[in-house]
Protein backbone atom coordinates (compact mmCIF):
# COMPACT_ATOMS: atom_id res chain seq x y z
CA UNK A 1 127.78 101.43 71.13
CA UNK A 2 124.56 99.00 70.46
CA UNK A 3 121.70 100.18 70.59
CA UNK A 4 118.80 98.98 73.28
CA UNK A 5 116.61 96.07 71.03
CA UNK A 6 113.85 97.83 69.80
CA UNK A 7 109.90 96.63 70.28
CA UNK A 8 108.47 95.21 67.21
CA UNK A 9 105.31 96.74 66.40
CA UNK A 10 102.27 93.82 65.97
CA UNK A 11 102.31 91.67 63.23
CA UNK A 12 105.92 93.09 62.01
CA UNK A 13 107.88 90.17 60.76
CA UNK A 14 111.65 89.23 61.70
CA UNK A 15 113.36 86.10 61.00
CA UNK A 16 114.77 84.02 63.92
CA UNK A 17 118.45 85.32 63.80
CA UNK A 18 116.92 88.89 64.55
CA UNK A 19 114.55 87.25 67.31
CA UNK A 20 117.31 85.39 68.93
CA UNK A 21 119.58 88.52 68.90
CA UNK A 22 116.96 91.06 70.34
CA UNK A 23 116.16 87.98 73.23
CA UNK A 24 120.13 87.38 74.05
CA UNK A 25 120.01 91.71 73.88
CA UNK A 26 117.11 91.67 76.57
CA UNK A 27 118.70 89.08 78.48
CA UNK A 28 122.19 91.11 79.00
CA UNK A 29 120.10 94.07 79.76
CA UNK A 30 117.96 92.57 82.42
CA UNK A 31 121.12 90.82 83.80
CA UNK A 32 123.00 94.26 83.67
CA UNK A 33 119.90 95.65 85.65
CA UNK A 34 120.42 93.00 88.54
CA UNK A 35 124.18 93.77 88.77
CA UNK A 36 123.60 97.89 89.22
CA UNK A 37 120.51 96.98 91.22
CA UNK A 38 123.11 94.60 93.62
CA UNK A 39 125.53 96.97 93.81
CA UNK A 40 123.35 99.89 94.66
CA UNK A 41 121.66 97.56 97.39
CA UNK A 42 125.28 96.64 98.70
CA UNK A 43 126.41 100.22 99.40
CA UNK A 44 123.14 100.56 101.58
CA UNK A 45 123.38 96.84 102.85
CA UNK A 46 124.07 98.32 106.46
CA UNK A 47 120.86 100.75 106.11
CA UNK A 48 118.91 97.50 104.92
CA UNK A 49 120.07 95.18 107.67
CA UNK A 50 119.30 98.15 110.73
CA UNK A 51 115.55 98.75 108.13
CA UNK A 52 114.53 94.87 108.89
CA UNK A 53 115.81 94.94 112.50
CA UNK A 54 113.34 97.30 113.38
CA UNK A 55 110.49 95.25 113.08
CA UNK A 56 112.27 93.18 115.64
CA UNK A 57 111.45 95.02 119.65
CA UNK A 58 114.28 96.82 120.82
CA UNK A 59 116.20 94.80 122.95
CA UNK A 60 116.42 92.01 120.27
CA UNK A 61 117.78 94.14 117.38
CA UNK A 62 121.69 93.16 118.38
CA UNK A 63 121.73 90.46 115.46
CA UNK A 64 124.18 87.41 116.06
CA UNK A 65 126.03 85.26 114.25
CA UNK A 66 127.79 81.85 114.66
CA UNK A 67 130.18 81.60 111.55
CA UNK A 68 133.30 83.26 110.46
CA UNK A 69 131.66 83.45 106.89
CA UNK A 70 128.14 84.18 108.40
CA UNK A 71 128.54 88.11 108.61
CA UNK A 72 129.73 88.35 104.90
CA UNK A 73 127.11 85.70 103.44
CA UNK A 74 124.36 87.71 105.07
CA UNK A 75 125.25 90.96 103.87
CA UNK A 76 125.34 89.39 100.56
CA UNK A 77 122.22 87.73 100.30
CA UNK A 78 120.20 90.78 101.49
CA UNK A 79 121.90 92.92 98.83
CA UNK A 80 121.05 90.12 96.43
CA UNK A 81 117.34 89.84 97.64
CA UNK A 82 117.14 93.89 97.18
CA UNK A 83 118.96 94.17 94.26
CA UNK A 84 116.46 91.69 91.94
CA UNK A 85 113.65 93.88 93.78
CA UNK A 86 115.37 97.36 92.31
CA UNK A 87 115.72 95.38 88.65
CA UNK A 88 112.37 93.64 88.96
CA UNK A 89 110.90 96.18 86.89
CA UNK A 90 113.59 96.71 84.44
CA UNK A 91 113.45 92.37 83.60
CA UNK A 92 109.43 92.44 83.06
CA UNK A 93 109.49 95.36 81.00
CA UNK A 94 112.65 93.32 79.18
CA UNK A 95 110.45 90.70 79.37
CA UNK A 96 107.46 92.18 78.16
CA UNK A 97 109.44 93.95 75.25
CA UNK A 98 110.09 90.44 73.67
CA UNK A 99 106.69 88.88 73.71
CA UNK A 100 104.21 92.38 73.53
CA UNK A 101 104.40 92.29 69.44
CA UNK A 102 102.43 88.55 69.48
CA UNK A 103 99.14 90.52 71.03
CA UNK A 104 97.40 93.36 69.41
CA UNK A 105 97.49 97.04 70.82
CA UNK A 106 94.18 96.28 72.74
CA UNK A 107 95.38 93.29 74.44
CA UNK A 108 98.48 95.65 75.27
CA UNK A 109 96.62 98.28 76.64
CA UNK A 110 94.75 95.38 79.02
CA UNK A 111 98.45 94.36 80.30
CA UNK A 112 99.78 97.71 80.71
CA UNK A 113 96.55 98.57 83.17
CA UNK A 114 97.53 94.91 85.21
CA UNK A 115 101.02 96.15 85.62
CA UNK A 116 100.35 99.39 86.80
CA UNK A 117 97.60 97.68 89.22
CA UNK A 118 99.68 95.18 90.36
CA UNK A 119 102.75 97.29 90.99
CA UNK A 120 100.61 99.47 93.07
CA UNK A 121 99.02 95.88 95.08
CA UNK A 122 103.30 95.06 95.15
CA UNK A 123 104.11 98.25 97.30
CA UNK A 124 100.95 98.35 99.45
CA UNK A 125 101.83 94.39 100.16
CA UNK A 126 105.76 95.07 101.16
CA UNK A 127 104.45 98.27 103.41
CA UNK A 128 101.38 96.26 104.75
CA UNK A 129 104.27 92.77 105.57
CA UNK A 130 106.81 95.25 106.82
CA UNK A 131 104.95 97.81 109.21
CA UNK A 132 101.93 95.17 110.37
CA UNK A 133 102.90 91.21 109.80
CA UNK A 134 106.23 90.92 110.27
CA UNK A 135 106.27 93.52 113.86
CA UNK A 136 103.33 91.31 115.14
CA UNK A 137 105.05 87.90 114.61
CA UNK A 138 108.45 88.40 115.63
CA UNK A 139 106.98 90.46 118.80
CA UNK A 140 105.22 86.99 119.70
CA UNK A 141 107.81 84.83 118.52
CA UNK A 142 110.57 86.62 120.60
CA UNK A 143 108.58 86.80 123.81
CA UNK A 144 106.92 83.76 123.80
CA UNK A 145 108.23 81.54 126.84
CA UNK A 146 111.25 83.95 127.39
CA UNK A 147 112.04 83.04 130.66
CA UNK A 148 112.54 79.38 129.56
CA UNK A 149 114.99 80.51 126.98
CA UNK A 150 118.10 82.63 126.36
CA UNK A 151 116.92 84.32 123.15
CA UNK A 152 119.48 85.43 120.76
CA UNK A 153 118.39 85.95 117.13
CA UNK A 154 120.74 84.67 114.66
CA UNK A 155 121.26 87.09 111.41
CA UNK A 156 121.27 84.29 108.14
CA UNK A 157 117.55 83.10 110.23
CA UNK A 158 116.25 86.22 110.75
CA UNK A 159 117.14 87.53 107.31
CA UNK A 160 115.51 85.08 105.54
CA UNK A 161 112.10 84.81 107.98
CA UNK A 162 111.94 88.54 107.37
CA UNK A 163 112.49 88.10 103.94
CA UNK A 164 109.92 85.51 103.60
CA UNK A 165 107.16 87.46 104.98
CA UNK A 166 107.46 90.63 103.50
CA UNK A 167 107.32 88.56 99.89
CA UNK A 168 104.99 86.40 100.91
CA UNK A 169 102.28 89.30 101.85
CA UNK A 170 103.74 90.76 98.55
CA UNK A 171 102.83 88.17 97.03
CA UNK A 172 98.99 87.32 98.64
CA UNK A 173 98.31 91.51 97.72
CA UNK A 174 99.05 90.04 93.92
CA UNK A 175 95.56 87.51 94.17
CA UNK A 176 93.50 90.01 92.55
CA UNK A 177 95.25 90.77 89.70
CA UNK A 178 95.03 86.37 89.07
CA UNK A 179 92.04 86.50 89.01
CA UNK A 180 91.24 88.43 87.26
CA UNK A 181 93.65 87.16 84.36
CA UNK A 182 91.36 84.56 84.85
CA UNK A 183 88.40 85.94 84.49
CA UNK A 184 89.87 88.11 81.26
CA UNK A 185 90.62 84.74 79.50
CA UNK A 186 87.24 83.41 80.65
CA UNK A 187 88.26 80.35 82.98
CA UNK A 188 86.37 82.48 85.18
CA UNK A 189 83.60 84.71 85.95
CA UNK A 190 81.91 86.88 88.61
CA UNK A 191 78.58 84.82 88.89
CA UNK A 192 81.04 82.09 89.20
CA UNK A 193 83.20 83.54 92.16
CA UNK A 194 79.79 84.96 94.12
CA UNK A 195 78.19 81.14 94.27
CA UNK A 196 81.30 79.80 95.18
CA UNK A 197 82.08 82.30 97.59
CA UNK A 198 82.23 80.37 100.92
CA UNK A 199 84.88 77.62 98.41
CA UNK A 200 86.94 80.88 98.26
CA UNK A 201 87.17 82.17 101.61
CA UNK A 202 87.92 78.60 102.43
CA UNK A 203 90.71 78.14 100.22
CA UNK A 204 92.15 81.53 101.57
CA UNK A 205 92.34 79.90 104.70
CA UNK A 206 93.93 77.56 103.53
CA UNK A 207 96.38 79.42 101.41
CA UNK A 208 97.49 81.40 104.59
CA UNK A 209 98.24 78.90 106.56
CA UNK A 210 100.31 77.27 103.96
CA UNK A 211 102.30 81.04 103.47
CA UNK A 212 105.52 81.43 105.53
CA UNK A 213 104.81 82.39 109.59
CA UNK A 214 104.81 79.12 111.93
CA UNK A 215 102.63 81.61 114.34
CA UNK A 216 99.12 81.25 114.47
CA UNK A 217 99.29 86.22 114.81
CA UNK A 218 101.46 85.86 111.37
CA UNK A 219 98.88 83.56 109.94
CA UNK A 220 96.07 85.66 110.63
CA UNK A 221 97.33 88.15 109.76
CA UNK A 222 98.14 87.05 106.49
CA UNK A 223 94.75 85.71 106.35
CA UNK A 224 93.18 88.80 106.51
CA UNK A 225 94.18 90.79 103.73
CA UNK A 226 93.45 87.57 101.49
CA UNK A 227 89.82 87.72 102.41
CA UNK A 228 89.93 91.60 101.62
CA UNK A 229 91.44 91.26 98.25
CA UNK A 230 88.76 87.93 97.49
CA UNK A 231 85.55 89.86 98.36
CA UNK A 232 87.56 92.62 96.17
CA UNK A 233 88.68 90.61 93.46
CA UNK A 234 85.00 89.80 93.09
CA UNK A 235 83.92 92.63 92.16
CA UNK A 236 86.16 93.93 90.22
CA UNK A 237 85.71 90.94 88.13
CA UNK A 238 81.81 92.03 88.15
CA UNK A 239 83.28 95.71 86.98
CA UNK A 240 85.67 94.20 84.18
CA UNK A 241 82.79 92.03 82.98
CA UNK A 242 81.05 95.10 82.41
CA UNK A 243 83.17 97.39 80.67
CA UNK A 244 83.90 94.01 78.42
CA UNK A 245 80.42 93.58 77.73
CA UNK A 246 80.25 97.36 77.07
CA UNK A 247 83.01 97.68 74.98
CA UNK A 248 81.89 94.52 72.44
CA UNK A 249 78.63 96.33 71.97
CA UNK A 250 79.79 99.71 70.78
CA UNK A 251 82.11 97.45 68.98
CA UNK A 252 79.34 95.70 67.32
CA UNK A 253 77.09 98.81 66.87
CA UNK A 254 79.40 100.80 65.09
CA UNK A 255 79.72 97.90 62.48
């Protein structure tokens, strides 16, 4: 049985037969993670389906659909869509494996502390899209001008709108952790982001209104966390800075 590839430590040498075999190695691994991850999601794919109707109100949650392969497509696609989120970790760290030995162990440590961050910003965003956003725009999509219309909610469009949101929020609850990549790399700083502040709040707007949600509550409320995490992302920028600064003069001192 092969063995998983193994990390190369920094500044170990291979030739490019051995890096091309470790890469196709990661690659069947990370692929082999989707599959399990898929097949997990598609013996719960009833359990997900009734999860995402509950957002919807209660006398909506009787999904429809309008094709013979509709049903089967659906069920498909949201064991798909939950199946790359089980492996998600499993490819990065694949991911990760292959290019960590180009940066030294400090730069390593730096990446390792963003992943755990933003895998902690990815959960707070899908609980923060699923409980708050996506409740409060289907509740005023649904019920807006219902007695002009016989509202049935089709399952392939409801999927994917749900779907949408939840990454999309995911996805704005990942804006710290930007930047402040770019202020690690320097394209940035915090003196920077505090005179440009109203720039920033501006091109939140912006930003949200551009995310997924045709409703001016899902907009908003997408809007709102962004402005959060900016004013955040500020100062944690201001913190990093800091500890930087810090670190280069013990650094320097103890030469």
């Amino acid at each position: 049985m092969k063995t998983l590839p193994r990390r190369l430590a920094y500044g170990e040498e291979a030739t490019l037969v051995e890096h091309l075999g470790e890469l196709r190695t990661r690659i069947v691994v990370a692929l082999a993670a989707i599959m399990v991850g898929f097949g997990i999601a598609y013996a719960f794919h009833s359990h997900l389906i009734h999860w995402l109707e509950q957002a919807l109100p209660p006398n909506r949650r009787q999904l429809v659909t309008f094709s013979v392969a509709e049903p089967f497509l659906t069920s498909m696609w949201v064991s798909l869509y939950a199946g790359l989120l089980l492996a998600l970790p499993i490819v990065l760290w694949q991911f990760w494996g292959f290019l960590a030995p180009a940066f030294d162990m400090n730069v390593q440590r730096v990446v390792a502390g963003l992943v755990a961050f933003a895998t902690a910003l990815a959960a707070l965003g899908v609980a923060f899209g699923y409980f708050v956003v996506l409740p409060a725009g289907v509740h005023f999509l649904t019920n807006y001008d219902d007695t002009l219309y016989n509202i049935q909610i089709r399952a392939k469009d409801y999927i994917s709108f749900a779907s949408m949101v939840i990454v999309a929020v995911t996805v704005v609850f990942e804006l710290p952790i930007f930047i402040l990549a770019l202020v690690r790399i320097g394209v940035l700083s915090s003196s920077t982001l505090r005179k440009n502040r109203r720039i920033g709040y501006a091109a939140m707007a912006v930003l949200a209104v551009a995310l997924p949600g045709v409703d001016p509550v899902t907009t908003t409320l997408e809007m709102l966390p962004l402005m959060v995490l900016f004013e955040g992302s500020i100062w944690l920028s201001v913190f990093v800075e800091r500890r930087t600064t810090a670190a280069h003069k013990t650094a320097s001192e103890a030469v």
